[in-house]
Every structure is written in C-alpha cells, then in structure tokens.
Protein backbone atom coordinates (compact mmCIF):
# COMPACT_ATOMS: atom_id res chain seq x y z
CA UNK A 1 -10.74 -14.46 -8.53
CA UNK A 2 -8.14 -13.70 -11.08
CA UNK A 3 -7.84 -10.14 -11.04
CA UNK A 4 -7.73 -8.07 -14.56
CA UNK A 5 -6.47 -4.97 -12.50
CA UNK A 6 -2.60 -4.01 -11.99
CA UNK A 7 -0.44 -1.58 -10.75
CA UNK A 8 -0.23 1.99 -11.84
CA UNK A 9 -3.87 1.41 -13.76
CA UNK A 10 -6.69 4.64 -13.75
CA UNK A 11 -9.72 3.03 -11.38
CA UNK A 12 -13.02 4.42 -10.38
CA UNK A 13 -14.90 3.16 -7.74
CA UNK A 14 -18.05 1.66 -8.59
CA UNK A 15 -20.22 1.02 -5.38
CA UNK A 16 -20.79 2.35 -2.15
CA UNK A 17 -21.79 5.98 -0.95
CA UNK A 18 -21.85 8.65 -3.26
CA UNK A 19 -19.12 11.56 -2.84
CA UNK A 20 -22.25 13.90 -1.64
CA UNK A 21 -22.73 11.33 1.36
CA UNK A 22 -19.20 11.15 2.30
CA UNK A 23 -18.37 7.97 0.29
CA UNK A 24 -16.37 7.78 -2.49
CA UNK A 25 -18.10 5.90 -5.54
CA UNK A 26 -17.25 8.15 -8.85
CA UNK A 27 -13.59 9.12 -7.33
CA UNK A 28 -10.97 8.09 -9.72
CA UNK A 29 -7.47 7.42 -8.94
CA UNK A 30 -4.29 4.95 -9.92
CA UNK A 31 -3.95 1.41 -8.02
CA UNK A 32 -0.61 1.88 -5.74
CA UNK A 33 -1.05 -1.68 -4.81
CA UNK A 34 -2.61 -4.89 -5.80
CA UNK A 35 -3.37 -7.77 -2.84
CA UNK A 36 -3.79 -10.44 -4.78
CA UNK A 37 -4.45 -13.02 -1.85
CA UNK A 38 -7.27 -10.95 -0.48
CA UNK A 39 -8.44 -9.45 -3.78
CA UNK A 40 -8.17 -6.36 -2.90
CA UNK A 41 -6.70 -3.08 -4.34
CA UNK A 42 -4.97 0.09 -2.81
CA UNK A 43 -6.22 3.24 -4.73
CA UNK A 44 -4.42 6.32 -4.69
CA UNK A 45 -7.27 9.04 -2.76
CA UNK A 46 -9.78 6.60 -1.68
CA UNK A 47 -10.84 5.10 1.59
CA UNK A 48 -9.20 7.33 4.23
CA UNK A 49 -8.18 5.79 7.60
CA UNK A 50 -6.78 6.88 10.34
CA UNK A 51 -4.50 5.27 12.04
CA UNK A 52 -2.28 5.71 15.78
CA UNK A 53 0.98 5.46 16.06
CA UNK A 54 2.64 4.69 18.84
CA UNK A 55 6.04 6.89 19.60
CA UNK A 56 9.08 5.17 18.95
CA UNK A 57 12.78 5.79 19.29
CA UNK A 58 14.18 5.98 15.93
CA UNK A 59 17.81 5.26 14.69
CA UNK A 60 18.57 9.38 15.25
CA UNK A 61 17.12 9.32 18.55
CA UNK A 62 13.66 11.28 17.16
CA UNK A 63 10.22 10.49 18.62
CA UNK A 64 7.79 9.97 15.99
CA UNK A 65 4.00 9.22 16.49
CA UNK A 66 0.40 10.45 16.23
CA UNK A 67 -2.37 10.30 14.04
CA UNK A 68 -1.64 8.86 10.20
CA UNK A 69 -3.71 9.20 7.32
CA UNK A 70 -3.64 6.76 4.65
CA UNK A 71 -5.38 3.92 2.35
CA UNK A 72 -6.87 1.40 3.11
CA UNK A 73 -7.75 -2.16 0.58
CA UNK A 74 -10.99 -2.13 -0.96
CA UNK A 75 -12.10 -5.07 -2.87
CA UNK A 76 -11.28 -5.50 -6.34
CA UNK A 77 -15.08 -5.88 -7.14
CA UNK A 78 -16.13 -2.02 -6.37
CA UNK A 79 -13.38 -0.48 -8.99
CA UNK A 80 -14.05 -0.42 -12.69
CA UNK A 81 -10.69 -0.06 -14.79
CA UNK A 82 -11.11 3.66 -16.50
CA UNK A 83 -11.45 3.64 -20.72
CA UNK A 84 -8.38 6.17 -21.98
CA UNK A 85 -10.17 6.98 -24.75
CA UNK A 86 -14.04 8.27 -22.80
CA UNK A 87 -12.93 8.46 -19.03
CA UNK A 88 -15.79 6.30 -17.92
CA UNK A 89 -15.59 2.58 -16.20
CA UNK A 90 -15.32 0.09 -18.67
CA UNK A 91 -14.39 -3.40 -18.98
CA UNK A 92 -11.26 -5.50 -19.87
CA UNK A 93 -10.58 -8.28 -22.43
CA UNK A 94 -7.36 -10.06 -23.29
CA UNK A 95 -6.71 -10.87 -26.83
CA UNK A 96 -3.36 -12.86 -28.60
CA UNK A 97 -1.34 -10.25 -30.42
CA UNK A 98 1.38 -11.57 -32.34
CA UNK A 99 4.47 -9.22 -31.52
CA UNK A 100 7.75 -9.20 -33.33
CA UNK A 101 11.30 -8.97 -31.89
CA UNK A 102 14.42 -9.48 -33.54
CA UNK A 103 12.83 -11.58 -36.18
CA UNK A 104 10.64 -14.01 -33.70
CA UNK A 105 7.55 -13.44 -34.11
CA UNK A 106 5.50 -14.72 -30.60
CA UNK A 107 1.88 -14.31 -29.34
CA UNK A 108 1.16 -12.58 -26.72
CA UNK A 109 -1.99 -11.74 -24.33
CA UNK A 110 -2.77 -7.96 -24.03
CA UNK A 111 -5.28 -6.16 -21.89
CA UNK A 112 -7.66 -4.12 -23.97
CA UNK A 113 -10.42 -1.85 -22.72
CA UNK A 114 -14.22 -2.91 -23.96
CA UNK A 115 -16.43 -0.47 -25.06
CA UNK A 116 -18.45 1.52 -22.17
CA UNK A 117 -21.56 1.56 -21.29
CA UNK A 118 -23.86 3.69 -23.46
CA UNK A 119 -21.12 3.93 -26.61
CA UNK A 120 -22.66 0.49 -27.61
C-alpha cells in the first residue's frame, strides 16, 4: 500500500474508540515516523504504551530502568491527513506542477489536500 502520508504531516485518527472511552479517534497530532514495510505510522500523542526497562550499566556507570511511556505504530489506514485550510480529515491527490529553476523548467508531482467532507 503506497502510503500518501510522510513525516512531520498534521494526522487525525480516524477509527477506533472515541476520546470519551479512552481511545483516541479525533486526537490530532504530527507523524514522527513513517514504517513503510508494515504500513504503519508513529503519531506524536497517540497510542500510549508502556513499556519495562530493564536496568543497565551505562557508559558513566548510572543505572537506568523502569517504566517508559511512549508510541506505539498504528496503521496507516486509521489516520486521515488534516486540511490546513478547515482542520478536518481530508484526502490527498498528486498533481504535475511544472516548477522552474534556473531556467529549466521540470514537472513535478505535489501532494495537494482534496476538499473535506461536507465543503463539497
């Protein structure tokens, strides 16, 4: 599944529990990391784990361990990319744009965002 979503992008999750049920569809946040091989995205805020970490005998002779917090993957199909312009999940195209540098002129593909839901 090639994946219109990138790094650094404004996300919001699209399915699962609602934020009232302790989920977090409607949470919006950036992408810190894209898996492409798994199809999955890391999203800044959203699914919380937990994780324990054994102690360890660091290069200064500290002991670090405990209990981490941080996030986890979820799969590129529950985010929507986020419009700029509304601030609601839209979609995302790619069009040819000729752009001009130094005199060459070459085309281009560029992400745009579709128009949302009930704008149409």
């Amino acid at each position: 599944m090639a994946s219109k979503i990138k790094k650094g992008d404004l996300v919001e999750v699209i399915s699962g529990p609602s934020q009232e049920r302790g989920g977090y569809k409607g949470k919006q946040g950036h992408v810190i990391e894209v898996l492409r091989d798994s199809d999955r995205v890391v999203v800044e805020g959203v699914n919380y784990v937990t994780k324990h970490v054994r102690r360890g005998q660091s290069s200064r002779g500290t002991q670090e361990g405990g209990i981490e917090t941080h996030e986890a993957p979820i799969h590129v199909s529950n985010v929507a990319v986020v419009d700029p312009e509304t601030k609601k999940p839209t979609r995302v195209g790619i069009r040819l744009d000729e752009v001009e540098k130094d005199g060459v002129t070459k085309t281009v593909r560029v992400r745009y965002a579709k128009k949302s839901g009930k704008d149409l």
